[in-house]
N, C-alpha and C. Protein backbone atom coordinates (compact mmCIF):
# COMPACT_ATOMS: atom_id res chain seq x y z
N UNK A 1 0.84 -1.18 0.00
CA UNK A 1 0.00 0.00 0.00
C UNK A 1 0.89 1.25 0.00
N UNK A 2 0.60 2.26 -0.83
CA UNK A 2 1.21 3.44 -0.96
C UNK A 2 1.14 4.64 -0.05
N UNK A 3 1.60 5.16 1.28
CA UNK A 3 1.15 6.14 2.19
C UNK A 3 0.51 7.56 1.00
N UNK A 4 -0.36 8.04 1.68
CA UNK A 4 -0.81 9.12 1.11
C UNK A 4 0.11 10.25 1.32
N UNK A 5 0.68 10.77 0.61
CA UNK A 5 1.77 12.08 0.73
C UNK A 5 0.85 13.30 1.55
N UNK A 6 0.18 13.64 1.17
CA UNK A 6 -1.03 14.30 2.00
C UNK A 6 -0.77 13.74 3.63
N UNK A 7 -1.54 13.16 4.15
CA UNK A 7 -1.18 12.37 5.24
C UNK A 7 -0.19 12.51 5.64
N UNK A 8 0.90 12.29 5.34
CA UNK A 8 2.25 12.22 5.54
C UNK A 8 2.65 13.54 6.11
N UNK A 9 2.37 14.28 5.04
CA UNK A 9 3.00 15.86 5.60
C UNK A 9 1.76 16.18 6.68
N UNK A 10 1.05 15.98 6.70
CA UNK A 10 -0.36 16.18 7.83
C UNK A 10 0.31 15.60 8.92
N UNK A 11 0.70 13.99 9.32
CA UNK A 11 1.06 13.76 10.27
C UNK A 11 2.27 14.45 10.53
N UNK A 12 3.35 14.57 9.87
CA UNK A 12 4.63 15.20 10.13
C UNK A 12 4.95 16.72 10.43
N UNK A 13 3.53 17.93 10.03
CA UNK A 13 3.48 18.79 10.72
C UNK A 13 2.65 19.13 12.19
N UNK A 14 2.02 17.78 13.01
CA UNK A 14 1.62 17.41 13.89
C UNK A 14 3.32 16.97 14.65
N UNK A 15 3.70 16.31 14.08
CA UNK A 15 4.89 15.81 14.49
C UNK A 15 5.34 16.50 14.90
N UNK A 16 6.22 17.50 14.08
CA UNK A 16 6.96 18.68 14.64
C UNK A 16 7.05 19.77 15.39
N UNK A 17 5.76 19.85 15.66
CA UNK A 17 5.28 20.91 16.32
C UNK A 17 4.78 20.22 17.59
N UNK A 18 4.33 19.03 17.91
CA UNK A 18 4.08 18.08 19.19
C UNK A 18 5.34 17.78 20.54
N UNK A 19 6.24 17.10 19.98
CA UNK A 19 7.10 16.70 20.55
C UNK A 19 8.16 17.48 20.74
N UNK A 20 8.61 17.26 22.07
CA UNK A 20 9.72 18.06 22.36
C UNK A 20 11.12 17.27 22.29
N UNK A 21 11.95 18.06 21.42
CA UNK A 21 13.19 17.48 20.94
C UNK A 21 14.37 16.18 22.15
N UNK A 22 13.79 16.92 23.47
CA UNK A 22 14.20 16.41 24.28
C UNK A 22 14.34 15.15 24.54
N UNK A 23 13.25 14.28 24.23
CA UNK A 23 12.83 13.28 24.72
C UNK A 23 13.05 11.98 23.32
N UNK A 24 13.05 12.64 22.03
CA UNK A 24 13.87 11.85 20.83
C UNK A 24 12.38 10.77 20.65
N UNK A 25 11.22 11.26 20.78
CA UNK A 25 9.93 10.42 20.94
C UNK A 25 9.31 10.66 19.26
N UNK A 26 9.81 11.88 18.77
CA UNK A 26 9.42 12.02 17.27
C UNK A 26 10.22 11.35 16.13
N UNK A 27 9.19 10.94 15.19
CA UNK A 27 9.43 9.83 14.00
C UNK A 27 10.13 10.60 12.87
N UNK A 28 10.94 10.26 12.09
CA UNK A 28 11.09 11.21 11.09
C UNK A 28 9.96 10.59 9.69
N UNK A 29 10.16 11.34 8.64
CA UNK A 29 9.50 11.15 8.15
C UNK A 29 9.55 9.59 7.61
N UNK A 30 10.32 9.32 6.72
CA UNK A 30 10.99 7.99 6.29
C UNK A 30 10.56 7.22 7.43
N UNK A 31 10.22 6.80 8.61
CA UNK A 31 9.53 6.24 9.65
C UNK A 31 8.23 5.82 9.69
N UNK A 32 7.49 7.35 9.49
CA UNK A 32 6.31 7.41 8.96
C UNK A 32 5.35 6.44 7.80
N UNK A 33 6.26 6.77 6.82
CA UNK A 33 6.04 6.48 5.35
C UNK A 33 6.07 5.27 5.27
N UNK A 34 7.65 4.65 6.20
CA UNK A 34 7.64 3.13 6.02
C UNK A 34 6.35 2.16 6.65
N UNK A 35 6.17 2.61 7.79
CA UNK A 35 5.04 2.16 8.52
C UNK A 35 3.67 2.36 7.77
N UNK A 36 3.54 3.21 7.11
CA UNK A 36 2.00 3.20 6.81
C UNK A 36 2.52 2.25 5.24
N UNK A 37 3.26 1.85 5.07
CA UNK A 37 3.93 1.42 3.55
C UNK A 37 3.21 -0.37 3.98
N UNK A 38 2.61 -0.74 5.48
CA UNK A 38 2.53 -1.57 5.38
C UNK A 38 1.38 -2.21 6.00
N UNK A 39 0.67 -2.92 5.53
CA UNK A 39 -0.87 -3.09 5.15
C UNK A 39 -1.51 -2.83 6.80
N UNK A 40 -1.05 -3.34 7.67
CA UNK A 40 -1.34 -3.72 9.14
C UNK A 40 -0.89 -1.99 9.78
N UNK A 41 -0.51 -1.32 9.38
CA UNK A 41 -0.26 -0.02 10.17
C UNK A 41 -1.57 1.19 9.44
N UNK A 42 -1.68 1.83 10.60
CA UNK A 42 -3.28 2.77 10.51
C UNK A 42 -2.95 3.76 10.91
N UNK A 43 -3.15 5.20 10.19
CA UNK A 43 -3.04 6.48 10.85
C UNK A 43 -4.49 6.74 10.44
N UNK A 44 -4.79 7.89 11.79
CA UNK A 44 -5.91 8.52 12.05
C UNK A 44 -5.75 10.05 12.19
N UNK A 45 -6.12 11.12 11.39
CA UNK A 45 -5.96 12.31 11.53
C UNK A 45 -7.35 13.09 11.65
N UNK A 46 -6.98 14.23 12.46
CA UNK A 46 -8.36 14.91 13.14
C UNK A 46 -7.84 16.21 12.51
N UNK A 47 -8.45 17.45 12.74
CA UNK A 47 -8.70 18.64 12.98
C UNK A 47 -9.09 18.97 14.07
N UNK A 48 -8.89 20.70 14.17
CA UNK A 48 -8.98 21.17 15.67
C UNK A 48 -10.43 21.19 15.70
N UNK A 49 -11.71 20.55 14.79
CA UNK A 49 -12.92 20.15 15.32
C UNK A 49 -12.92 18.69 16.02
N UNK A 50 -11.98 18.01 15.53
CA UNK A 50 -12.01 16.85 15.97
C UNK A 50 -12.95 15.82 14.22
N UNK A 51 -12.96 16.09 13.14
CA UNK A 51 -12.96 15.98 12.33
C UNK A 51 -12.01 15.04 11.56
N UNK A 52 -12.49 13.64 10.56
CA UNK A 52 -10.96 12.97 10.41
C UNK A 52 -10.79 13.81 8.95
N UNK A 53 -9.51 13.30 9.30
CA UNK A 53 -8.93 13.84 7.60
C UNK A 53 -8.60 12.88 6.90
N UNK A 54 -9.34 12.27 6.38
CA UNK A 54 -8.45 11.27 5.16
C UNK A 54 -7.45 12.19 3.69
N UNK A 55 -6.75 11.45 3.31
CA UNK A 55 -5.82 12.09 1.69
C UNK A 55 -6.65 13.01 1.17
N UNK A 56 -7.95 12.98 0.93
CA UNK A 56 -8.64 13.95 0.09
C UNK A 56 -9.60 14.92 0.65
N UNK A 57 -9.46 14.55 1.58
CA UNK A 57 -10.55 15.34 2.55
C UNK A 57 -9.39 16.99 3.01
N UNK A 58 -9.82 18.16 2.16
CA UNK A 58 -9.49 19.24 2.87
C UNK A 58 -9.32 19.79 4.30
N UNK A 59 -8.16 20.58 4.79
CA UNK A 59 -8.31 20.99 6.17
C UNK A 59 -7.04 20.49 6.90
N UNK A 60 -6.93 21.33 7.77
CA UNK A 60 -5.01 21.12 8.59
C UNK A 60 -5.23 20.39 10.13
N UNK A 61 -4.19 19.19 9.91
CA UNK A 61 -4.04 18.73 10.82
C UNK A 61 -4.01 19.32 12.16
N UNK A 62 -4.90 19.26 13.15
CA UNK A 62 -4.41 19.21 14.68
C UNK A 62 -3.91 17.87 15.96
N UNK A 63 -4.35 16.69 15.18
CA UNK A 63 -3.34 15.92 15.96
C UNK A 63 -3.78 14.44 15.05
N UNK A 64 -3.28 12.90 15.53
CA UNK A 64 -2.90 12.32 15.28
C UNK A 64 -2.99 10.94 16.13
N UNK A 65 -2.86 10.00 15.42
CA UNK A 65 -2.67 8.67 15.97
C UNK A 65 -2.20 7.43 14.84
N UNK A 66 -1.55 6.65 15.66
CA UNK A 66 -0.55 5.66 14.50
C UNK A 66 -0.91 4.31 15.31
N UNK A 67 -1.68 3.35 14.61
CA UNK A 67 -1.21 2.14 15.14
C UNK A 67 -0.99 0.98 14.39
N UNK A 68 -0.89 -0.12 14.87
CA UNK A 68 -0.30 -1.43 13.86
C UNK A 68 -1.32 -2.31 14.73
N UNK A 69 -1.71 -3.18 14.08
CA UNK A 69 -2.80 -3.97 13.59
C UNK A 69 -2.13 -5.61 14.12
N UNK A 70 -2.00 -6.25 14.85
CA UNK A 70 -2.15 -8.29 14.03
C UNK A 70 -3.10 -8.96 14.84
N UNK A 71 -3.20 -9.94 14.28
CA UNK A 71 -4.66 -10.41 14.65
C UNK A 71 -5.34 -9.99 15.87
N UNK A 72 -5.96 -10.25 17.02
CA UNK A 72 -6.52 -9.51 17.86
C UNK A 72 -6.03 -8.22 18.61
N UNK A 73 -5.24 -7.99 18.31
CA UNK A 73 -4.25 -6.43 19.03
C UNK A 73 -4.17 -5.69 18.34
N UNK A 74 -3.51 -4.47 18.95
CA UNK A 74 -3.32 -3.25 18.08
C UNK A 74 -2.69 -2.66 19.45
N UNK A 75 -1.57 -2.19 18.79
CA UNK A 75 -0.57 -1.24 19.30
C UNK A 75 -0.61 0.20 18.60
N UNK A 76 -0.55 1.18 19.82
CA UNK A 76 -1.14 2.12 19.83
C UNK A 76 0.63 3.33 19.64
N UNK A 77 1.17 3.17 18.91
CA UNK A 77 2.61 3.65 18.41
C UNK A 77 3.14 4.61 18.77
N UNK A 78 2.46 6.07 17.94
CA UNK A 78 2.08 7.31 18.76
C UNK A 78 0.62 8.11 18.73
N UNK A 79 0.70 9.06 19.32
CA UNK A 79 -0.35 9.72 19.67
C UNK A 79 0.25 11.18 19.69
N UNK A 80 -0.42 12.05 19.22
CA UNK A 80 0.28 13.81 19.01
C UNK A 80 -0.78 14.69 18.97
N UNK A 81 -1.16 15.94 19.38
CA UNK A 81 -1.81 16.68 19.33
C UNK A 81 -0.87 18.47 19.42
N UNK A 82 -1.31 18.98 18.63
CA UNK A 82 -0.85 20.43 18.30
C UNK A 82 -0.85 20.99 19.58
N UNK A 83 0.14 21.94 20.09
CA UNK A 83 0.18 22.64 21.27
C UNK A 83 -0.80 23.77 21.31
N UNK A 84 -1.19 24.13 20.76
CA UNK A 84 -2.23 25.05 20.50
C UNK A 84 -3.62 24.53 20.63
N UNK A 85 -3.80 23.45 20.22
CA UNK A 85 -5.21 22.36 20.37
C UNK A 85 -5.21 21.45 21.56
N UNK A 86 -4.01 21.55 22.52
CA UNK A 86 -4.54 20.61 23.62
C UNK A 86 -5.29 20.93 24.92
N UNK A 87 -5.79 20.26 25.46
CA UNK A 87 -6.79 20.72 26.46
C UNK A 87 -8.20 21.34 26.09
N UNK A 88 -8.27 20.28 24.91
CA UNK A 88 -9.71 20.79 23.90
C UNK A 88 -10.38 19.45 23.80
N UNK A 89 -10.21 18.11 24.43
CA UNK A 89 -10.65 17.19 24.21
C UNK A 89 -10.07 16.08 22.67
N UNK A 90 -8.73 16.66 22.02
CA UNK A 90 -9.01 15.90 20.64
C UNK A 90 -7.96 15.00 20.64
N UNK A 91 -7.11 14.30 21.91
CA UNK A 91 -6.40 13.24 22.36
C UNK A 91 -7.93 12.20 22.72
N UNK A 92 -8.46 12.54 23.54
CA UNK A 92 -9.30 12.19 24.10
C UNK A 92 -10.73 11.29 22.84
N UNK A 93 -10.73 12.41 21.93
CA UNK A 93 -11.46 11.68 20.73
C UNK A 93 -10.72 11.05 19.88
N UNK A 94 -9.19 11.31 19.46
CA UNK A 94 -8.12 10.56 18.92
C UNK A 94 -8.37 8.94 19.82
N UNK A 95 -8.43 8.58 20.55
CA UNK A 95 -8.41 7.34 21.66
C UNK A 95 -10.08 6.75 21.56
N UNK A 96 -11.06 7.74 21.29
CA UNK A 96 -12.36 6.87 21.36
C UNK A 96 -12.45 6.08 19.48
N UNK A 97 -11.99 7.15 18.77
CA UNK A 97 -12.12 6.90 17.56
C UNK A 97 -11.23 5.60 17.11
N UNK A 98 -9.97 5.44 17.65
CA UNK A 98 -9.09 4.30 17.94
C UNK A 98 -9.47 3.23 18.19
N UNK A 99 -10.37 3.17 19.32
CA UNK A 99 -10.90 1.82 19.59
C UNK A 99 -12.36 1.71 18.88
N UNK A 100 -12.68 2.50 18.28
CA UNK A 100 -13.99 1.80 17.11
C UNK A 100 -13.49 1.76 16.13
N UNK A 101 -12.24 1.87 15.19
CA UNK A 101 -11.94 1.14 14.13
C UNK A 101 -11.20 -0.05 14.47
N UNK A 102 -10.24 0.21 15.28
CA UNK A 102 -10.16 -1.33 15.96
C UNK A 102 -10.94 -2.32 16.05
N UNK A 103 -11.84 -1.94 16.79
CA UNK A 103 -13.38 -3.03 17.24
C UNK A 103 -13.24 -3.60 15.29
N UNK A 104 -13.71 -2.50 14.70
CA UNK A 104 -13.95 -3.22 13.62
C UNK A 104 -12.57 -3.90 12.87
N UNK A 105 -11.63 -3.82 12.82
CA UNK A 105 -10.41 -4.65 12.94
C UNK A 105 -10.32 -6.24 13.33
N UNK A 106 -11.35 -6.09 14.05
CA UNK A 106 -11.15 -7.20 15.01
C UNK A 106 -10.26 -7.41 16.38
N UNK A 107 -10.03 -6.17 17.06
CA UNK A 107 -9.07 -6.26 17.83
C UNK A 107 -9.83 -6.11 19.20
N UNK A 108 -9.18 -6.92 19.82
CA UNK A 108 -9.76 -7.50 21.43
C UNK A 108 -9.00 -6.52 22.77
N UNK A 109 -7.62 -5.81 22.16
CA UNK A 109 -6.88 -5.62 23.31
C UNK A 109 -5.74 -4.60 22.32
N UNK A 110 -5.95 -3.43 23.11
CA UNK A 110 -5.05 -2.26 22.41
C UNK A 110 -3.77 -1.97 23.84
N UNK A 111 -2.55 -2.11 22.83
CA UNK A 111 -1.78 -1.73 24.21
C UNK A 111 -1.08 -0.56 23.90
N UNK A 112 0.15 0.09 24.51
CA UNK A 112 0.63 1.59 24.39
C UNK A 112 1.96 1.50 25.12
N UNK A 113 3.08 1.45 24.77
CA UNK A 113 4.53 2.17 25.63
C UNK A 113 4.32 3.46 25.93
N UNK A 114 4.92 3.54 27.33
CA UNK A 114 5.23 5.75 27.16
C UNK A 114 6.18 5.74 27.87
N UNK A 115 6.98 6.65 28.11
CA UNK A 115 7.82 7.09 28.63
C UNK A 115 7.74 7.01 30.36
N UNK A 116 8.00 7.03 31.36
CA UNK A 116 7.96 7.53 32.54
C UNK A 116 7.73 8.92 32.67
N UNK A 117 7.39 9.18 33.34
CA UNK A 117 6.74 11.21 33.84
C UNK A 117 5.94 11.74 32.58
N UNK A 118 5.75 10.86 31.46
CA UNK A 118 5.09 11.09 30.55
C UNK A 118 3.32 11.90 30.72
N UNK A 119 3.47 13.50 30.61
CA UNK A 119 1.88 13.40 31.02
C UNK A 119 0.64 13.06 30.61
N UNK A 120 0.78 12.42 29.37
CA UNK A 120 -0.29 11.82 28.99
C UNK A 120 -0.81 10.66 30.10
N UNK A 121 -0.04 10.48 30.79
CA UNK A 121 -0.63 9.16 31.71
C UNK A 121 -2.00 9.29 32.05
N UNK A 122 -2.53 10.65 32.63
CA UNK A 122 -3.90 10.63 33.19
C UNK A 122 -5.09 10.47 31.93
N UNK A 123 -4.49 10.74 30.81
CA UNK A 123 -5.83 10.34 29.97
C UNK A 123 -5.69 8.69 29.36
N UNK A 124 -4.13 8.11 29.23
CA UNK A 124 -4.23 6.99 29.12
C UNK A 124 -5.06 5.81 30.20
N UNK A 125 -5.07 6.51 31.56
CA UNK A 125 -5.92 5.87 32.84
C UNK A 125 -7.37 6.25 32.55
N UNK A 126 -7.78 7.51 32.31
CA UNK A 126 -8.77 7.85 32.37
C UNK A 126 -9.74 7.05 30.98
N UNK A 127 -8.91 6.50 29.92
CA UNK A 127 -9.38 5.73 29.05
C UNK A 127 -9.31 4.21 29.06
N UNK A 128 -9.27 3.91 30.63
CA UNK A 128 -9.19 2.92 30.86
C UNK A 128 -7.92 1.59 30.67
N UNK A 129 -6.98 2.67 30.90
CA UNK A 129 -5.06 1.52 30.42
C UNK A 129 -5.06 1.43 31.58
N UNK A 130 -4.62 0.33 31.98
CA UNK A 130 -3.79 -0.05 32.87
C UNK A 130 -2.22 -0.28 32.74
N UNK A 131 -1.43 -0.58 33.74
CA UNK A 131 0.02 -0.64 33.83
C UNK A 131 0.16 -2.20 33.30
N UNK A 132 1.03 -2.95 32.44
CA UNK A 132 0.85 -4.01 32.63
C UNK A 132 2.77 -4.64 32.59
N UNK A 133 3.68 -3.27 32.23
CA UNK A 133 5.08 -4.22 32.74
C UNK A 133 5.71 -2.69 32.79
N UNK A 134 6.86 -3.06 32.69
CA UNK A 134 7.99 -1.83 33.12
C UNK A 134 9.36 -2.21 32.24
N UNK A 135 9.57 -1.52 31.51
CA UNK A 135 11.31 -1.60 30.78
C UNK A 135 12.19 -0.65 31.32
N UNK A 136 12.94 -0.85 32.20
CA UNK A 136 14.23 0.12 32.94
C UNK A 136 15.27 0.82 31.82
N UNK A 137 15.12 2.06 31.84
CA UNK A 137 16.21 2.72 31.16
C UNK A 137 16.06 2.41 29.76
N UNK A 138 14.71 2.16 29.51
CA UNK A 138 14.40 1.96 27.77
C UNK A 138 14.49 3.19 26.75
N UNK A 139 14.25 4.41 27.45
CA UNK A 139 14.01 5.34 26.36
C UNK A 139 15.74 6.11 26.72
N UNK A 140 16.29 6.54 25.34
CA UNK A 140 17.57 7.22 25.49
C UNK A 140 16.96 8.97 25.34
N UNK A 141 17.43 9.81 26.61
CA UNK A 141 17.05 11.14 26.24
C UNK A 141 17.76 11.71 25.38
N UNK A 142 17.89 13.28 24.41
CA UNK A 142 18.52 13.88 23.58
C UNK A 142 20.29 14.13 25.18
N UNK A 143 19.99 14.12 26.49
CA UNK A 143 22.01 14.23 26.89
C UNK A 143 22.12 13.34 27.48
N UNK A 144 21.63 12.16 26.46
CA UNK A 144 22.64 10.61 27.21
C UNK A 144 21.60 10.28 27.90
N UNK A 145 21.11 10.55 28.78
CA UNK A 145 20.51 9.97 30.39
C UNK A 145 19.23 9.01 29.86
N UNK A 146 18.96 8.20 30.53
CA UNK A 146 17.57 6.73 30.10
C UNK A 146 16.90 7.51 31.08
N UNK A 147 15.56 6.42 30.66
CA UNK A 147 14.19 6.60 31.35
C UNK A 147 13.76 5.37 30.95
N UNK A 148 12.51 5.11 31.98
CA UNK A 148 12.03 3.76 32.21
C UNK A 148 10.76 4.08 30.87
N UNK A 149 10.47 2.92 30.36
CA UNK A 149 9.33 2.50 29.52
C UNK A 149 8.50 1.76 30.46
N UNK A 150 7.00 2.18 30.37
CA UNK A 150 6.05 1.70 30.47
C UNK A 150 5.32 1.20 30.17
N UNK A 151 4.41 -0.27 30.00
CA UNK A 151 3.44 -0.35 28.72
C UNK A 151 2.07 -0.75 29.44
N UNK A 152 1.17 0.08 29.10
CA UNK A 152 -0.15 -0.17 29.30
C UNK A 152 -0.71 -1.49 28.33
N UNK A 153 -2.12 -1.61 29.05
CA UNK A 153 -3.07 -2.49 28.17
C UNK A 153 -4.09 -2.43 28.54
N UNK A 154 -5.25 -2.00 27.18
CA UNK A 154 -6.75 -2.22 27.68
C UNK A 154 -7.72 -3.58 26.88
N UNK A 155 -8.83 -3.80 27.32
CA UNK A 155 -9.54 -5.00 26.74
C UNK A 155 -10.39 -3.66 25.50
N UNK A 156 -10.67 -3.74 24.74
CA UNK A 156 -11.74 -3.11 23.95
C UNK A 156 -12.86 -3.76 23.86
């Protein structure tokens, strides 16, 4: 399957403007591209209505979601929302909209890595993740120093 170039730059100016360099949590593009290059990986793009955007559908990204697909699961990759659009609810609909194409996927159980001190934690709880292991010193920061990985899991 061919990523939509559209898309691409949609997710990747979500990208850039989301993540802070610090933390080395942003994809480059070639990342992107490869992943959606392959049948089982799914991006989901909104607007600051909370609106999706497919390739042809007009209108500028405000945030984002990436996941990969195999038989009953789905891993939940990243998740991004515009600094300007957060605290508007559209992480929050990024995550409901997630698990109803899933459902129709066929997927039983969506899981998620994050970072430690990561603040998304309270809406990953509040959407019902739980904690389910711990990786020590998994993530490398931009001066050397690790941080622990976390990985949630919910039933859908």
């Amino acid at each position: 399957m061919i990523p939509c170039p559209q898309q691409i730059d949609r997710i990747m100016c979500v990208m850039d403007g989301a993540f802070d360099p610090v933390y080395g949590e942003a994809w480059t593009r070639k990342q992107i591209a490869d992943a959606l290059a392959l049948p089982n990986t799914h991006a989901l793009v909104i607007d600051s209505a909370g609106r999706e955007l497919d390739g042809e559908t007009p209108g500028q990204a405000a945030g984002f979601v990436l996941t990969r697909h195999a038989a009953d699961e789905e891993e939940l990759l990243l998740i991004a929302v515009l600094p300007d659009c957060r605290n508007k609810g559209l992480a929050s609909i990024l995550i409901d909209r997630l698990f109803h194409h899933a459902r129709d996927r066929g997927t039983d159980k969506i899981f998620l890595e994050m970072r430690r001190g990561n603040p998304a934690l309270h809406l990953y709880r509040k959407k019902g993740f739980g904690p389910i292991g711990e990786r020590p010193d998994y993530y490398l920061m931009a001066d050397g120093s690790r941080i622990d990985a976390i990985t949630f899991g919910r039933t859908i």
